[in-house]
PDB file of N, CA and C in Angstrom:
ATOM      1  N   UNK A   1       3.226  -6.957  -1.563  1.00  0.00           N
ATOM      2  CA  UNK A   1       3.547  -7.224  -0.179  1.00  0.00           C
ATOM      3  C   UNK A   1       4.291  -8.562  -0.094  1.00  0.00           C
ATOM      4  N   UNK A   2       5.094  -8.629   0.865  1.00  0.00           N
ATOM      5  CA  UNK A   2       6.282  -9.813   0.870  1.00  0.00           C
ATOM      6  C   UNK A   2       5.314 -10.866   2.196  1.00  0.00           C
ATOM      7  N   UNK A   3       5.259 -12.195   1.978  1.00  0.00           N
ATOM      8  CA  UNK A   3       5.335 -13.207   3.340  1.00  0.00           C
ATOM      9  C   UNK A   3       5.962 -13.314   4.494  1.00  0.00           C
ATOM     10  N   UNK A   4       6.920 -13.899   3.789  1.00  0.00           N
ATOM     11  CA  UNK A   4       8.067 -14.274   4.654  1.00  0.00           C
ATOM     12  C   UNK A   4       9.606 -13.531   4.412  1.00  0.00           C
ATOM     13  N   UNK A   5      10.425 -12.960   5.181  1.00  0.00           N
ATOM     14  CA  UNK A   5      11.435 -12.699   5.136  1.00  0.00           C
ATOM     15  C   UNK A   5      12.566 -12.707   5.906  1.00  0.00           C
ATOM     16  N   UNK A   6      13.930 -12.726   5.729  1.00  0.00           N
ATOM     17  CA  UNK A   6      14.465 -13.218   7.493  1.00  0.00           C
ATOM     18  C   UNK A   6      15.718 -12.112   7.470  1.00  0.00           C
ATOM     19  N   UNK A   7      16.787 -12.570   8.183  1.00  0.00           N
ATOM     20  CA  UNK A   7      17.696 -11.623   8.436  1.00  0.00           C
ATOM     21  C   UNK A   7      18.819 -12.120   7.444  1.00  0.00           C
ATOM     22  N   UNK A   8      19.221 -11.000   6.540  1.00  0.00           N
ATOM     23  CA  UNK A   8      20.463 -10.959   5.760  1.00  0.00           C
ATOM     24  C   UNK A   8      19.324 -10.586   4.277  1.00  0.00           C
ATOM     25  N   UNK A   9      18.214 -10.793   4.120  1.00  0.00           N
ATOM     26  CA  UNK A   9      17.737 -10.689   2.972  1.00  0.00           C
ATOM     27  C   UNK A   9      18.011  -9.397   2.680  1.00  0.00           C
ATOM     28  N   UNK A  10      17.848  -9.061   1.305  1.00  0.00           N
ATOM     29  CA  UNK A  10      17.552  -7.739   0.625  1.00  0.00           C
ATOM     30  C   UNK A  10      16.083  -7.593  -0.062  1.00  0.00           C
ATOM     31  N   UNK A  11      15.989  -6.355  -0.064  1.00  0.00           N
ATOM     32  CA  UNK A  11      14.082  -6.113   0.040  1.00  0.00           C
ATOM     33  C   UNK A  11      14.337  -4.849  -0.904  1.00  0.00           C
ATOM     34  N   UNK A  12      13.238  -4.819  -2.137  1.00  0.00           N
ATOM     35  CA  UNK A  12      13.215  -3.653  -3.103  1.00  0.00           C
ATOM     36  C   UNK A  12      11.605  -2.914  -2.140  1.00  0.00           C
ATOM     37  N   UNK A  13      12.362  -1.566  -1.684  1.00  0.00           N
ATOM     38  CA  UNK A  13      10.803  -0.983  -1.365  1.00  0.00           C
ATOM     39  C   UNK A  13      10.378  -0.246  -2.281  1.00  0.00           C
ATOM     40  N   UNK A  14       8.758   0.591  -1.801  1.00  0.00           N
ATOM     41  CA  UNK A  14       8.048   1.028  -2.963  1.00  0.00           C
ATOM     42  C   UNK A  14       8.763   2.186  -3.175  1.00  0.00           C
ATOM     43  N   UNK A  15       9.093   2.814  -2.108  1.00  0.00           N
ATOM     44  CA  UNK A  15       9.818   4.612  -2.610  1.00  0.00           C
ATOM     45  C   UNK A  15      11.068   4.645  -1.996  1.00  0.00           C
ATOM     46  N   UNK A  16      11.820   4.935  -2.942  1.00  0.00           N
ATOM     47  CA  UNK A  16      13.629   4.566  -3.013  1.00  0.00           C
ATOM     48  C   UNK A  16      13.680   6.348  -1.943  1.00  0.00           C
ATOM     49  N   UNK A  17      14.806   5.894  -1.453  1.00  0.00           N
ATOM     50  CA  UNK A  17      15.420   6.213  -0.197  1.00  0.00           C
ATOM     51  C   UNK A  17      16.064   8.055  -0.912  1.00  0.00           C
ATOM     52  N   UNK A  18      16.300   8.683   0.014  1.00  0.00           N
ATOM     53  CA  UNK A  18      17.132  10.329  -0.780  1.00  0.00           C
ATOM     54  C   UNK A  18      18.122   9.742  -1.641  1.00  0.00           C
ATOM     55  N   UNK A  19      18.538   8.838  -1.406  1.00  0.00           N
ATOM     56  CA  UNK A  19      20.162   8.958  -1.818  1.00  0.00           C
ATOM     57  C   UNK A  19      19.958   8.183  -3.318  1.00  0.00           C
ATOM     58  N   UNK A  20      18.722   7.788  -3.661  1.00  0.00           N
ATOM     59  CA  UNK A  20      18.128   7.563  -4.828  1.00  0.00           C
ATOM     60  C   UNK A  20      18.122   6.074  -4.736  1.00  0.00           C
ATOM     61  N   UNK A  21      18.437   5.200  -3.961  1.00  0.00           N
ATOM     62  CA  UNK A  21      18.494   3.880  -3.677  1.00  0.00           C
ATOM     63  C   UNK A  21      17.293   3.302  -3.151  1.00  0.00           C
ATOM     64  N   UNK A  22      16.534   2.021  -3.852  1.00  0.00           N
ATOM     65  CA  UNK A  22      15.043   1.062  -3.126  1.00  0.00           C
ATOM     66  C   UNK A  22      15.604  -0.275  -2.655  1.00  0.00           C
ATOM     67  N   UNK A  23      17.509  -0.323  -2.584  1.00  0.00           N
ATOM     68  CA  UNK A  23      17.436  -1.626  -2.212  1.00  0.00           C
ATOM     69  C   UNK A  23      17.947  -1.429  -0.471  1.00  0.00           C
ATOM     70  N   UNK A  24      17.403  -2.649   0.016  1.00  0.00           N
ATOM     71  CA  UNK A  24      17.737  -2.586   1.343  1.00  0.00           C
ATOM     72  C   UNK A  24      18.019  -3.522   2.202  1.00  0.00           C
ATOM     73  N   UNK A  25      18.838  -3.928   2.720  1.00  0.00           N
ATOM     74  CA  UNK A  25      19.529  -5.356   3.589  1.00  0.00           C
ATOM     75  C   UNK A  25      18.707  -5.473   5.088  1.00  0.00           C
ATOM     76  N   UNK A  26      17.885  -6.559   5.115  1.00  0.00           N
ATOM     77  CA  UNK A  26      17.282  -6.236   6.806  1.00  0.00           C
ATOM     78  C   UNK A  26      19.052  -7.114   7.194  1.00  0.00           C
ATOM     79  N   UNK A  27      18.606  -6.232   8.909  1.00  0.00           N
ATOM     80  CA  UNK A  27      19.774  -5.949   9.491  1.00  0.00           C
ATOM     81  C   UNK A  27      19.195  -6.943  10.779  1.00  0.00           C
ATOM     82  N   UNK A  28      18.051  -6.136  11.360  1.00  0.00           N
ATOM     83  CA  UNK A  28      17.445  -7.295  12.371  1.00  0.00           C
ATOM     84  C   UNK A  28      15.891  -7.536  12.353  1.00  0.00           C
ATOM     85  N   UNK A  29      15.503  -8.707  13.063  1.00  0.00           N
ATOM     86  CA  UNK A  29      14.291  -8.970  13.079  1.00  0.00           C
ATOM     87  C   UNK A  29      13.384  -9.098  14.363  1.00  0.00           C
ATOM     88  N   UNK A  30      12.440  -8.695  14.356  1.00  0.00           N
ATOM     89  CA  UNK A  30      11.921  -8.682  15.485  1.00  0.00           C
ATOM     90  C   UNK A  30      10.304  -7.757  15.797  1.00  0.00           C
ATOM     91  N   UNK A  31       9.897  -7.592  16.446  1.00  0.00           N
ATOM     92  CA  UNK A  31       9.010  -6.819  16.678  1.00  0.00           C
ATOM     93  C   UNK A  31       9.457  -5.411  15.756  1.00  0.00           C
ATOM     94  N   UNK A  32      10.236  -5.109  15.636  1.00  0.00           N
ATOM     95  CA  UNK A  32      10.452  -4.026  14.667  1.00  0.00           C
ATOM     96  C   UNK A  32      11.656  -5.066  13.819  1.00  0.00           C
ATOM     97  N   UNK A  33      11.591  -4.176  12.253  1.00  0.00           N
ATOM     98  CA  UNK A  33      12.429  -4.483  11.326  1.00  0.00           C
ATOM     99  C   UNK A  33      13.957  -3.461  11.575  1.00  0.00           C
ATOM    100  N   UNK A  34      14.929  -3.694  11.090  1.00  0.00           N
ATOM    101  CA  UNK A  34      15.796  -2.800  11.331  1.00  0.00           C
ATOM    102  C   UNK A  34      16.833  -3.060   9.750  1.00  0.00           C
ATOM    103  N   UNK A  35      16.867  -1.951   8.688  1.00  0.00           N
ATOM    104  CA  UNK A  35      17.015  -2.325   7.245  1.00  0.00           C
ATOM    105  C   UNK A  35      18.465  -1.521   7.163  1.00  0.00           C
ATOM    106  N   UNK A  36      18.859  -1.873   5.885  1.00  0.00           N
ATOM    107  CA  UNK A  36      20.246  -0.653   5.619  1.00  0.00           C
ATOM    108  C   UNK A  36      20.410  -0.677   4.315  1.00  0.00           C
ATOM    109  N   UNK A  37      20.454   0.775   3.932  1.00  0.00           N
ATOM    110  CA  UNK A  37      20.251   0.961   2.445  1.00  0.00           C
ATOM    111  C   UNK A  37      21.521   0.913   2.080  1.00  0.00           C
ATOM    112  N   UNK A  38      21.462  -0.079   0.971  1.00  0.00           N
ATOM    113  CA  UNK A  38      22.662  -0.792   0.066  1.00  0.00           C
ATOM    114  C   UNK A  38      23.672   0.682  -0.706  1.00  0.00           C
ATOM    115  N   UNK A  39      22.880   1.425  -0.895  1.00  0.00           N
ATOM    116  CA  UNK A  39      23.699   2.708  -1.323  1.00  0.00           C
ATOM    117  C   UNK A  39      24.854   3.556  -0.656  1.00  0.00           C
ATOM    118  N   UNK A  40      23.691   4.195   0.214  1.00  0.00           N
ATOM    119  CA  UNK A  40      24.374   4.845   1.607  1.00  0.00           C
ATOM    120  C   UNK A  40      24.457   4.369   2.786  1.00  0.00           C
ATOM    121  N   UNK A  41      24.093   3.342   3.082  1.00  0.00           N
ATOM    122  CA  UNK A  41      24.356   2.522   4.032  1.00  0.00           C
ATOM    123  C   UNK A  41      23.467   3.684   5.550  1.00  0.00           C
ATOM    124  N   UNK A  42      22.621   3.884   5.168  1.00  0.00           N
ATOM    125  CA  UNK A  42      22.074   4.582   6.372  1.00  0.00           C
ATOM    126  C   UNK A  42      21.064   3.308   7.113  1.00  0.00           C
ATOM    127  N   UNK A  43      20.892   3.259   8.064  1.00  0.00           N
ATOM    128  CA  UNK A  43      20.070   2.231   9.210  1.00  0.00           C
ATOM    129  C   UNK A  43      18.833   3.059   9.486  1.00  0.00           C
ATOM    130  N   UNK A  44      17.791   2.219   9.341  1.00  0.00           N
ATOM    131  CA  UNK A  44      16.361   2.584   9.462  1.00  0.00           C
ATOM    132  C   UNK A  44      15.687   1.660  10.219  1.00  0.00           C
ATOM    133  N   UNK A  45      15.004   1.624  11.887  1.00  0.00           N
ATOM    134  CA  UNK A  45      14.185   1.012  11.994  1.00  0.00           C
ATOM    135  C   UNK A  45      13.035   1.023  11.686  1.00  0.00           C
ATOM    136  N   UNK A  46      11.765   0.051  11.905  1.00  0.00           N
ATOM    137  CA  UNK A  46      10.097   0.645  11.191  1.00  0.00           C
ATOM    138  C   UNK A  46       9.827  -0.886  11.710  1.00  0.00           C
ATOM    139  N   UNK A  47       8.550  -0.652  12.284  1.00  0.00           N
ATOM    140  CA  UNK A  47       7.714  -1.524  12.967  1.00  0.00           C
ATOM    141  C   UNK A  47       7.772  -2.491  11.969  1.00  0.00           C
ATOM    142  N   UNK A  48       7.150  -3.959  12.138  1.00  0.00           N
ATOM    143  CA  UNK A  48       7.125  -4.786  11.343  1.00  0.00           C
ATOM    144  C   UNK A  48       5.813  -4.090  10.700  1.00  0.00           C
ATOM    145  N   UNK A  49       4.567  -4.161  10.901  1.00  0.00           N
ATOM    146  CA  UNK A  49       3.362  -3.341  10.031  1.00  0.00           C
ATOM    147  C   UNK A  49       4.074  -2.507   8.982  1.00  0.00           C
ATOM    148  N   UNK A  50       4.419  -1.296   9.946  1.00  0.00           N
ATOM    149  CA  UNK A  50       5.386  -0.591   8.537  1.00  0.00           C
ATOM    150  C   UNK A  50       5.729  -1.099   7.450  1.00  0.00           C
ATOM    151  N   UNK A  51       6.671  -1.713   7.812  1.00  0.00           N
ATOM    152  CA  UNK A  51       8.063  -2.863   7.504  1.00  0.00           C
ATOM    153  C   UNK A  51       6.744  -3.211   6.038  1.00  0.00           C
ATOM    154  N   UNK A  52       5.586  -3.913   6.422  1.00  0.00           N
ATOM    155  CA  UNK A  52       5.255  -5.176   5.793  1.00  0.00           C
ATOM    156  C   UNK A  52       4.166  -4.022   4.487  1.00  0.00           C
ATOM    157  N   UNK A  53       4.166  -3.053   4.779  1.00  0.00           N
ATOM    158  CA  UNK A  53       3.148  -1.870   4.207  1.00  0.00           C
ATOM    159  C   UNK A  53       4.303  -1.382   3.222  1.00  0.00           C
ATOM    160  N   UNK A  54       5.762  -1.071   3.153  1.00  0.00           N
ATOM    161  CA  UNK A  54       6.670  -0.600   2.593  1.00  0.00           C
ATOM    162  C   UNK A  54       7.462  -1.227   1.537  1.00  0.00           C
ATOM    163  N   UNK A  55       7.025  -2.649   1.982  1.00  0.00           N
ATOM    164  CA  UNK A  55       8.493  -3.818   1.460  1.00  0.00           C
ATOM    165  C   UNK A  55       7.507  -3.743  -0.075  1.00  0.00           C
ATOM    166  N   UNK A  56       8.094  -3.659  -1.317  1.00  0.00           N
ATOM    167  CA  UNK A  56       7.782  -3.942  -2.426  1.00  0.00           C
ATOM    168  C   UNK A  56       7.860  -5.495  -2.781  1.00  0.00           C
ATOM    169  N   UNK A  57       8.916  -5.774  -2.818  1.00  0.00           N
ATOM    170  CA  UNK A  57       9.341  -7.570  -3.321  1.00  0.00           C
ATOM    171  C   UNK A  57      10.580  -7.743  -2.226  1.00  0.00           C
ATOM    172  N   UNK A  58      11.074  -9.210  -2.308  1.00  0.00           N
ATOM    173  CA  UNK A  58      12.612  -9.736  -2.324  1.00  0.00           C
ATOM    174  C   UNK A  58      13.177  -9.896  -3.248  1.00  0.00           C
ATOM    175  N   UNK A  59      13.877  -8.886  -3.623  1.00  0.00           N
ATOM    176  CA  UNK A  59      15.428  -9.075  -4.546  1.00  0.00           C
ATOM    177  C   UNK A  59      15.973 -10.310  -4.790  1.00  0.00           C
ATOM    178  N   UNK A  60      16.360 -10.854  -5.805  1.00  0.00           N
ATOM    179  CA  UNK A  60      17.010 -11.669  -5.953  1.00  0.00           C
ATOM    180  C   UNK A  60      17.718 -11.968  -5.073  1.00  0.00           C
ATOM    181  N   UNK A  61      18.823 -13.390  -5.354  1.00  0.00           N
ATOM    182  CA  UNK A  61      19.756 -13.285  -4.054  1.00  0.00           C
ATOM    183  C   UNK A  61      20.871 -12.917  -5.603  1.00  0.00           C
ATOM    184  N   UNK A  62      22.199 -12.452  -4.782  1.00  0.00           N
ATOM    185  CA  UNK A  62      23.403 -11.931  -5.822  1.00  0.00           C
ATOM    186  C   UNK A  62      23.058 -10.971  -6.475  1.00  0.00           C
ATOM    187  N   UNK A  63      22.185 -10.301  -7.083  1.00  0.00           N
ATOM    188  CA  UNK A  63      21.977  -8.973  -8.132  1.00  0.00           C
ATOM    189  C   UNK A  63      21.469  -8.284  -7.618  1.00  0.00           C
ATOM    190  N   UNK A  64      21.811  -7.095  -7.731  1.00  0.00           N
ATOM    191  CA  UNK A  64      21.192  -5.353  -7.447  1.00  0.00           C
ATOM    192  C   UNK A  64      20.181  -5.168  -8.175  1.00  0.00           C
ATOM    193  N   UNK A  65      19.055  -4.632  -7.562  1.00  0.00           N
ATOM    194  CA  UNK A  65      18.072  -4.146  -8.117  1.00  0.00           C
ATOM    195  C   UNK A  65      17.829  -3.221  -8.074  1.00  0.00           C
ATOM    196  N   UNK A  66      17.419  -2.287  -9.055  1.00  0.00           N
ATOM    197  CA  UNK A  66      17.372  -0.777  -8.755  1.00  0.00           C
ATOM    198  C   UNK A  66      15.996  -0.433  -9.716  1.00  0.00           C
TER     199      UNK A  66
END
C-alpha cells in the first residue's frame, strides 16, 4: 500500500489492466482518484479507498515498469 501520492505520479497496481499494462499516471486528485493507463491510455476513476486498496507501489520517476 502507497502513503502519499500526488498528481502526475505513476503507480504500479496489483492487477495489470486488459490491455496487459499495471502502469498508471494519476490524472486527478481528490475525493476520488482519476488514473490513465500508460499503455492504452484508457481513464479510470476509483474512490480514493479503492484507489489506496489497488495501488501496488510508486514507480520510479523516468522508467517503465511492467
Amino acid at each position: 500500500m502507497i502513503d502519499a501520492f500526488s498528481l502526475g505520479d505513476q503507480v504500479v497496481m496489483k492487477k495489470p489492466h486488459a490491455c496487459g499494462g499495471n502502469l498508471w499516471e494519476i490524472v486527478r486528485v481528490g475525493a476520488d482518484v482519476k488514473i490513465k493507463c500508460l499503455n492504452c491510455g484508457r481513464v479510470v476513476m476509483l474512490d480514493r479507498l479503492a484507489f489506496l486498496k489497488r495501488a501496488k507501489k510508486l514507480a520510479p520517476a523516468g522508467k517503465d515498469t511492467e
